[in-house]
Each structure stands twice: as C-alpha cells, then as structure tokens.
C-alpha atoms as a PDB file:
ATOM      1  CA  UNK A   1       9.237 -33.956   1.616  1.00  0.00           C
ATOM      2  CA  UNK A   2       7.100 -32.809   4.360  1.00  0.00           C
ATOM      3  CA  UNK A   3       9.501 -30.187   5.433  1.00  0.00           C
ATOM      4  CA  UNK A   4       9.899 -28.737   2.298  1.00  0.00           C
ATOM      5  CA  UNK A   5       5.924 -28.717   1.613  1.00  0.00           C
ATOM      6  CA  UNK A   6       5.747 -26.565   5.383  1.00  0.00           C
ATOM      7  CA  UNK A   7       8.753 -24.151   4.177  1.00  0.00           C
ATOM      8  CA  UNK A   8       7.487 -23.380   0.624  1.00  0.00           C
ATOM      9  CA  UNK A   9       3.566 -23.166   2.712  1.00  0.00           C
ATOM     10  CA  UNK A  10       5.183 -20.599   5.390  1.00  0.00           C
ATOM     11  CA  UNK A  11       6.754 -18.940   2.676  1.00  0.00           C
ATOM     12  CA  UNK A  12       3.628 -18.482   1.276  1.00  0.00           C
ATOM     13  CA  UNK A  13       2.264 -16.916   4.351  1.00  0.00           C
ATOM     14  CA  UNK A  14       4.830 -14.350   4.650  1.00  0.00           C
ATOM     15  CA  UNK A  15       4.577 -13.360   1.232  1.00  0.00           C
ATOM     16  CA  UNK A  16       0.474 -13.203   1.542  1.00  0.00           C
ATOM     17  CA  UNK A  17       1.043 -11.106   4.921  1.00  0.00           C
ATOM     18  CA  UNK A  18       3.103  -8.580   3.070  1.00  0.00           C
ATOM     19  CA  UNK A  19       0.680  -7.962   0.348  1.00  0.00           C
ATOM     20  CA  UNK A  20      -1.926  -7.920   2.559  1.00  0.00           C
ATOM     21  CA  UNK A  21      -0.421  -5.294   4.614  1.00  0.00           C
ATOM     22  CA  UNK A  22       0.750  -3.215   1.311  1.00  0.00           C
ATOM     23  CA  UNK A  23      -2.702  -3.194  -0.005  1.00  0.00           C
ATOM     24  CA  UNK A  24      -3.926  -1.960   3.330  1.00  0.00           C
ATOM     25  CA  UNK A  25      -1.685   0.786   3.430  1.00  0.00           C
ATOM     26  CA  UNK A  26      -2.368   1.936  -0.233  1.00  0.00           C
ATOM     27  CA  UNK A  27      -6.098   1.612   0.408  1.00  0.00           C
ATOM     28  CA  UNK A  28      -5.368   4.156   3.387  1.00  0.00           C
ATOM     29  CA  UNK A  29      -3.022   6.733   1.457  1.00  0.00           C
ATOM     30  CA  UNK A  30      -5.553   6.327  -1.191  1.00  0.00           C
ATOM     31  CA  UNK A  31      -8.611   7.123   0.445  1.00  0.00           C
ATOM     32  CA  UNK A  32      -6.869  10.068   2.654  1.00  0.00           C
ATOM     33  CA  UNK A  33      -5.786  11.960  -0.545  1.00  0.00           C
ATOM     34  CA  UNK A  34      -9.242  11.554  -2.059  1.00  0.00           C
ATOM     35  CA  UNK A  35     -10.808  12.931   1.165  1.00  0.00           C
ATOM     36  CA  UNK A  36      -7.883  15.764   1.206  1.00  0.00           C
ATOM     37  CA  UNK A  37      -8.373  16.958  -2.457  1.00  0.00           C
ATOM     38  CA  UNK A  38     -12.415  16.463  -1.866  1.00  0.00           C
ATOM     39  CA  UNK A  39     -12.415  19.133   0.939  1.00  0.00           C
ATOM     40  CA  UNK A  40     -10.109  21.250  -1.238  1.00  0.00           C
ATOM     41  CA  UNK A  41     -12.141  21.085  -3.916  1.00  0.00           C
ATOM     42  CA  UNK A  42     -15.338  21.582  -1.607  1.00  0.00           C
ATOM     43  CA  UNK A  43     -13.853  24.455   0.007  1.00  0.00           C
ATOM     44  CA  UNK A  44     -12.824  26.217  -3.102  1.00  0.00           C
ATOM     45  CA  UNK A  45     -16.047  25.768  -4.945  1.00  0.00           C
ATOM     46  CA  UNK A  46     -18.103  27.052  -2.369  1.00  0.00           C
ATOM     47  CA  UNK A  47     -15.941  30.355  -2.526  1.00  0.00           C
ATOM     48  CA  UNK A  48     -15.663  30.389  -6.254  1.00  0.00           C
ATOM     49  CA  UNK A  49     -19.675  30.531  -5.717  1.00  0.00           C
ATOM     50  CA  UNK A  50     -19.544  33.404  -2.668  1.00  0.00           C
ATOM     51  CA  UNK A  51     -17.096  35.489  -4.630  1.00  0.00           C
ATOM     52  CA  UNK A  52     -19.401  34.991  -8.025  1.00  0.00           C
ATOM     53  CA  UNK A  53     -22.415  36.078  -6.383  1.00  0.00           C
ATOM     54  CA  UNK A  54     -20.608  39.314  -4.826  1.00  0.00           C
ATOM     55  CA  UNK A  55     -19.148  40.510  -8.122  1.00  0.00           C
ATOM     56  CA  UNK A  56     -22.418  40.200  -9.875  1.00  0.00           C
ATOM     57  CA  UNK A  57     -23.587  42.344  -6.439  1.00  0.00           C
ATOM     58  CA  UNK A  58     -21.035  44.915  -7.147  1.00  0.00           C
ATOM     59  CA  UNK A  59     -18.948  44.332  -3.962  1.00  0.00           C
ATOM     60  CA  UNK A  60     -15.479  45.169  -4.032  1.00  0.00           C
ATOM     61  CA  UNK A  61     -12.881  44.992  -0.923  1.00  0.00           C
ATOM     62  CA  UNK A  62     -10.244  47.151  -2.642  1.00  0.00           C
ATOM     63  CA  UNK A  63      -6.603  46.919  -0.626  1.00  0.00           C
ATOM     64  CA  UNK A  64      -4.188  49.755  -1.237  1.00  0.00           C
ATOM     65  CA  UNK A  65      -0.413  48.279  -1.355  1.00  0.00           C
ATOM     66  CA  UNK A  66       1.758  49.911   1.651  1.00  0.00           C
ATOM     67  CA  UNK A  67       4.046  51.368  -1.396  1.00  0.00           C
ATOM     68  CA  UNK A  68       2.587  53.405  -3.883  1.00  0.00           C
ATOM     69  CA  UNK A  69      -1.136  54.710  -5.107  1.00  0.00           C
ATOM     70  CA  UNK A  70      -2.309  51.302  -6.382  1.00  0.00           C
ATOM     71  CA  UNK A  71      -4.594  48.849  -4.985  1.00  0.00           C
ATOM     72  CA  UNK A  72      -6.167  45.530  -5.903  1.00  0.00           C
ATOM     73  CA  UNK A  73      -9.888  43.840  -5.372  1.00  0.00           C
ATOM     74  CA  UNK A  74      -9.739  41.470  -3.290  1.00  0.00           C
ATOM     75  CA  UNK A  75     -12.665  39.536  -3.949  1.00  0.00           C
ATOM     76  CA  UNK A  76     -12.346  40.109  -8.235  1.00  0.00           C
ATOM     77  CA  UNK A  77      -8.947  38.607  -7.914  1.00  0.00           C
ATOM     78  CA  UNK A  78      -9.775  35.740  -5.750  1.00  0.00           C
ATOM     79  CA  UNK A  79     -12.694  35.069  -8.010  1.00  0.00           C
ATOM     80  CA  UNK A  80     -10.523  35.211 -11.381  1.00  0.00           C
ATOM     81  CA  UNK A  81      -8.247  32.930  -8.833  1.00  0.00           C
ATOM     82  CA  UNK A  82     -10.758  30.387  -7.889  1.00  0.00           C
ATOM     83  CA  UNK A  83     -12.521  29.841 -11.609  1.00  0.00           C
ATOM     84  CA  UNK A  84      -9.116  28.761 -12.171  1.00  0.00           C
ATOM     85  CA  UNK A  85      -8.400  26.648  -9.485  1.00  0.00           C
ATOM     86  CA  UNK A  86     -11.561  24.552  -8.633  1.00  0.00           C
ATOM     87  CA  UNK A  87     -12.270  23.265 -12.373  1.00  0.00           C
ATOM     88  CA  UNK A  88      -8.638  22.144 -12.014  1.00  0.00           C
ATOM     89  CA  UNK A  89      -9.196  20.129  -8.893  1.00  0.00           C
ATOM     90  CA  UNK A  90     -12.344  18.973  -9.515  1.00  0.00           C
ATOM     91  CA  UNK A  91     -10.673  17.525 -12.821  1.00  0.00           C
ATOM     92  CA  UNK A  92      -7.855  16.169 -11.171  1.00  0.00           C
ATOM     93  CA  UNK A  93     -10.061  14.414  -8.080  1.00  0.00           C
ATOM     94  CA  UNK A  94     -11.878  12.948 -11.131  1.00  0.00           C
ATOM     95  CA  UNK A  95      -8.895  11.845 -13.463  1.00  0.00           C
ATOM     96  CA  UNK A  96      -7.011  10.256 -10.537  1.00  0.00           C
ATOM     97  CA  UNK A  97      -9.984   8.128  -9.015  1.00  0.00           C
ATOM     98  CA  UNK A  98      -8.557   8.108  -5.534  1.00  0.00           C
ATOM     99  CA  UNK A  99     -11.438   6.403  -4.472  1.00  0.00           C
ATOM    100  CA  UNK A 100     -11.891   4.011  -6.520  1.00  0.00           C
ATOM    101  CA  UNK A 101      -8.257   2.840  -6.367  1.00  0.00           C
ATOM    102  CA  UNK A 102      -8.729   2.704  -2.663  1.00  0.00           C
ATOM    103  CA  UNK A 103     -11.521   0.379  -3.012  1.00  0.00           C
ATOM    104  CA  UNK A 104      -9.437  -1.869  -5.384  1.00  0.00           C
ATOM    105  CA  UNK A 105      -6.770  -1.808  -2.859  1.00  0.00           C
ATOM    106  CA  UNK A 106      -9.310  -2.791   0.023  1.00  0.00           C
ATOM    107  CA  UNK A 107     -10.907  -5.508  -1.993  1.00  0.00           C
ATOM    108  CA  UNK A 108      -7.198  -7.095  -2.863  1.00  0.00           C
ATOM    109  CA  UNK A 109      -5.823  -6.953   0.509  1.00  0.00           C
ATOM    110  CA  UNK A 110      -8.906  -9.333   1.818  1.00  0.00           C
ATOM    111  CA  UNK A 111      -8.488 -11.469  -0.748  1.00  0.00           C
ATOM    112  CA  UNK A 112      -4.573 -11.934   0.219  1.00  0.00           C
ATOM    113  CA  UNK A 113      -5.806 -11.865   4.044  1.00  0.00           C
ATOM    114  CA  UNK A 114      -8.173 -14.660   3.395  1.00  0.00           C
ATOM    115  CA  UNK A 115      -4.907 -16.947   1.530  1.00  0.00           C
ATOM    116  CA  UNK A 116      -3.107 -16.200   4.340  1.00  0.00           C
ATOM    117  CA  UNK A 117      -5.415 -17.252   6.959  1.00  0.00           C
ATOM    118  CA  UNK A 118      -6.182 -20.375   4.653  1.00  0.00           C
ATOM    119  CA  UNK A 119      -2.142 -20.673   5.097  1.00  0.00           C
ATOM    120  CA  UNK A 120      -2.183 -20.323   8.056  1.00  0.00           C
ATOM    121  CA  UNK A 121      -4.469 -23.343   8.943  1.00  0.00           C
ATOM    122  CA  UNK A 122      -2.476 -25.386   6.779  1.00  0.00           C
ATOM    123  CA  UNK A 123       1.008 -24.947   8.937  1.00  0.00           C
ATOM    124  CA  UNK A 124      -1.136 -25.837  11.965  1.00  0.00           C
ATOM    125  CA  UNK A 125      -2.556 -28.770  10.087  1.00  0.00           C
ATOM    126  CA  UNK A 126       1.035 -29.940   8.379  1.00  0.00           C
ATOM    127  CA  UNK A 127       2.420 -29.254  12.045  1.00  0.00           C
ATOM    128  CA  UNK A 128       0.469 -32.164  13.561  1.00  0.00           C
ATOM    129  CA  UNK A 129       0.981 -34.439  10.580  1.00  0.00           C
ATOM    130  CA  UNK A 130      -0.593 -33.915   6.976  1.00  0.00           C
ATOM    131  CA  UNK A 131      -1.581 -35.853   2.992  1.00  0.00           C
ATOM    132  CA  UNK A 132       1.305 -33.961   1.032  1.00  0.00           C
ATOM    133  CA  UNK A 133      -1.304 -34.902  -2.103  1.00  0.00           C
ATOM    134  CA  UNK A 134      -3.931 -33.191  -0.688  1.00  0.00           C
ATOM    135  CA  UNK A 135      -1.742 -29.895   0.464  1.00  0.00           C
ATOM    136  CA  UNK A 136      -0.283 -30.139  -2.719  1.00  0.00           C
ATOM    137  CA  UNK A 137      -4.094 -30.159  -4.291  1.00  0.00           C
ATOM    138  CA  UNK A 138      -4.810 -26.875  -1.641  1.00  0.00           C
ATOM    139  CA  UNK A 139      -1.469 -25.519  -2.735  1.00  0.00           C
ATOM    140  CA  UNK A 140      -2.239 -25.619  -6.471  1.00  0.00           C
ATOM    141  CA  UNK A 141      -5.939 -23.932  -6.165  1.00  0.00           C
ATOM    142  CA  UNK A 142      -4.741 -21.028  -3.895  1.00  0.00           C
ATOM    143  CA  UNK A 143      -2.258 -20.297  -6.661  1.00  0.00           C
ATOM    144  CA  UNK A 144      -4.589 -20.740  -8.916  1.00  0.00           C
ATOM    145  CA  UNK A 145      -6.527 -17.514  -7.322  1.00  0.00           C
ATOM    146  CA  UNK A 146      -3.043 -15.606  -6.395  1.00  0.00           C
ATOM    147  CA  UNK A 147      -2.737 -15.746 -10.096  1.00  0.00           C
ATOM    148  CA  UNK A 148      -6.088 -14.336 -10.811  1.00  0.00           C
ATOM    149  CA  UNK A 149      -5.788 -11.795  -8.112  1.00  0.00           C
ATOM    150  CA  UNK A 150      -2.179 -10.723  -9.381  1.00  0.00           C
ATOM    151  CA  UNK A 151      -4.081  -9.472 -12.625  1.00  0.00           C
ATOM    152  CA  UNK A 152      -7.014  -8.035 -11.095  1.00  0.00           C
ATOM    153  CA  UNK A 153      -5.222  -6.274  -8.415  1.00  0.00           C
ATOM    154  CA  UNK A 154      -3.752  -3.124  -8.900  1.00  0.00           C
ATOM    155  CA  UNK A 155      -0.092  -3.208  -8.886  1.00  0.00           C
ATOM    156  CA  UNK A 156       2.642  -2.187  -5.295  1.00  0.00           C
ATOM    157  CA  UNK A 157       5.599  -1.596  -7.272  1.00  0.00           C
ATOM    158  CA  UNK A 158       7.098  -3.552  -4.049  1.00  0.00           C
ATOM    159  CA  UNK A 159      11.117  -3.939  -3.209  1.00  0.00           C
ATOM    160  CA  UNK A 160      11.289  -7.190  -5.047  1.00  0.00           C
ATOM    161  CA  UNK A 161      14.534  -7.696  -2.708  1.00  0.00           C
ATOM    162  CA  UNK A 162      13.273  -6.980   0.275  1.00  0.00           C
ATOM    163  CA  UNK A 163      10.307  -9.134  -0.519  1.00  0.00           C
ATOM    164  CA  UNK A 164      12.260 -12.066  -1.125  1.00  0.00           C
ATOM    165  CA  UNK A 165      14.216 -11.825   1.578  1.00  0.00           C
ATOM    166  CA  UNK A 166      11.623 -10.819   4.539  1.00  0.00           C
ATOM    167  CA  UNK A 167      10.016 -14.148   2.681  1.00  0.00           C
ATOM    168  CA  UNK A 168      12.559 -16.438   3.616  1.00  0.00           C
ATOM    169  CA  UNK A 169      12.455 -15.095   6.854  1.00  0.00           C
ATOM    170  CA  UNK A 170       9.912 -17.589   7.791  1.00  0.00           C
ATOM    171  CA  UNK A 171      11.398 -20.918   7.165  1.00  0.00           C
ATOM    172  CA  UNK A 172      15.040 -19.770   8.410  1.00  0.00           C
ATOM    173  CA  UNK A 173      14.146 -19.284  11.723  1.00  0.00           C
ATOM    174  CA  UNK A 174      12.192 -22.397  11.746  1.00  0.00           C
ATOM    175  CA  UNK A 175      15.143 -24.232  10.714  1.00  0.00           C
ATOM    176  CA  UNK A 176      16.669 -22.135  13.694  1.00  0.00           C
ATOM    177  CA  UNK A 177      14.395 -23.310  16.075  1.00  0.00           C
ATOM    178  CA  UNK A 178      14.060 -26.594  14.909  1.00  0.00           C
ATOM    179  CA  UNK A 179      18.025 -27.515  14.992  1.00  0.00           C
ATOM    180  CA  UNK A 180      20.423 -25.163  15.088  1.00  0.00           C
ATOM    181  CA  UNK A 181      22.922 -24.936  12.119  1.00  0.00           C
ATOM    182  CA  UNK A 182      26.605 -25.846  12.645  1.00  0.00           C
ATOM    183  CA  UNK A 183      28.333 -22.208  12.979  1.00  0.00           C
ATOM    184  CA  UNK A 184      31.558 -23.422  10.372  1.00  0.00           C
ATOM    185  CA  UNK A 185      35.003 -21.963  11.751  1.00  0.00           C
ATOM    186  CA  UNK A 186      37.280 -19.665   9.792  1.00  0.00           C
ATOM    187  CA  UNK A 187      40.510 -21.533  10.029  1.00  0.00           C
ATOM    188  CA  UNK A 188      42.817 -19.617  12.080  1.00  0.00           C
ATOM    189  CA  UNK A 189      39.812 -17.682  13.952  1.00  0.00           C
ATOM    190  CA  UNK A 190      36.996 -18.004  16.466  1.00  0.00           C
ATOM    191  CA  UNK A 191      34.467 -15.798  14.269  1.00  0.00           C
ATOM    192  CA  UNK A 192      30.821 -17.404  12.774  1.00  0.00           C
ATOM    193  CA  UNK A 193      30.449 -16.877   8.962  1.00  0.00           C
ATOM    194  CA  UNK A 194      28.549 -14.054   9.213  1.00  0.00           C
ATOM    195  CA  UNK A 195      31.321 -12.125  11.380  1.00  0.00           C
ATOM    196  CA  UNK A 196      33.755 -13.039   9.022  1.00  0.00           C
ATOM    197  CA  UNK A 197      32.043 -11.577   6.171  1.00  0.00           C
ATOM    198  CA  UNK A 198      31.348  -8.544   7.766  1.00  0.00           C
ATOM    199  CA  UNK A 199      34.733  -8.433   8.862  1.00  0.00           C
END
C-alpha cells in the first residue's frame, strides 16, 4: 500500500517537473519572439516616420539601374515599402499577444514548480514512514488544483508518449534500486528480455 502511494507520488513529481520545465521554455520562446517582432516593429516605424518626413521635404536619392536609362527613389519606395510593412507588424505583435502568453506560461510553470516541490516533501516524508489517509487527503487537494490549473493554463501540445513514459521513469528505477528484478532467460539462450526483443 505504501509502495504504491510513493510510486503513484514520484510519478507525480516527474510529471509536475516536466510541465514545469515546458512552461518555462514556452514562457522563454514566447517572450523572445515578442521582444524580436517589438524591435522589428520599432525599427521599421521609426523609418516609416524618417522616410515620411523626407518625402514631404522633397528629398529623393534616385539610383540609376547598371542596365538601362531607368532609375528608382530610394527613399519613395522604401516609404511606400514601410507604410506597408509596419501596420502589418504592429497588427500581428498585437493579434498574437506574445507577451501575454509568456506571462501565462510563467505564471503556470510556478504553479507546477510549487506541486512539485510540495511532492517532493512528501517522498522524503513517505520515505521515513507516513499516514497513507493523510497523503491520500494531500494527494486529493493537489489534484484538486492540477485540475484547476490544467484549465487555466494554456495548453503544451506535449508528446503524450514520451510523457508517459519519461513518467514512469521514476518509480522503475526505484524498483531498480530497491531490488533488482529477476532478468527471465530465453530458453535455449543467455540473453535478458530486453536483448531478446531487440534481437
């Protein structure tokens, strides 16, 4: 009973480390594209603006093409270019909401950092000898907020594989540790299971 209680616990853990770290890592790829298309739009706002204020001026940098008797205005062009371009980015840096899907990510990944420190004090405290009623009573109020988190949170679109099996992980190589498991013998051969599968 107890050993179940610390397996389905550390599986817990691994799963809340996993989440925490993929919310981290969104938060980060979120907040460097809204700093990236921020500059962008910065940059190209500030020239629509330069470019503006040298049409209405009247200057022109005209550049002949190496072939032929035609040429092109620089700075007309790169103004049609740029009323174009910035409204475009500013739009998209607005529809998108980088930022504030960074913060969402941020907030979530504290919240799964804080289960899996609470977790983690439980192992230590099931380790040493624990109340299964009272880890059960823990167990049922941090699901209880993984629930509520898992519909405020916005979503990983995770390896639901991989997941499952990085979160088994934890209690297989505490049953490792603990006791080693019987390697079974093909008959006929000297290979473990897992060679023989492979094989």
């Amino acid at each position: 009973m107890e050993r179940d209680l610390i397996g389905l616990i550390e599986r817990w853990h691994t799963r809340t480390r996993m989440a925490e770290q993929e919310h981290f890592a969104q938060c980060k790829a979120f907040r460097r594209l809204h700093v990236i298309l921020g500059c962008v739009t910065i940059v190209c706002t500030t020239l629509l603006g330069v470019s503006s204020n040298l049409v209405s001026n009247h200057i022109s940098l005209e550049i002949p093409f190496p072939a032929g008797n035609s040429s092109f205005d620089l700075v007309r062009d790169a103004t049609m270019l740029l009323t174009i371009i910035a409204p475009v980015l500013t739009a998209v840096l607005s529809f998108l909401r980088f930022d504030e899907k960074s913060g969402m990510h941020h907030n979530a990944g504290a919240r799964f950092a804080s289960m899996k420190r609470r977790l983690h004090l439980m192992i230590s405290e099931c380790n040493s000898g624990c109340d299964p009623d009272k880890v059960k009573t823990e167990l049922k109020k941090i699901c209880e907020k993984w629930d509520a988190l898992t519909l405020q949170a916005p979503a990983l679109y995770l390896n639901e594989k991989a997941f499952n099996e990085a979160s088994d992980e934890a209690p297989r190589a505490r049953r490792t540790a603990r006791r080693p498991e019987p390697s079974l013998q093909v008959v006929g051969s000297n290979m473990a299971p897992a060679e023989a599968a492979s094989a």
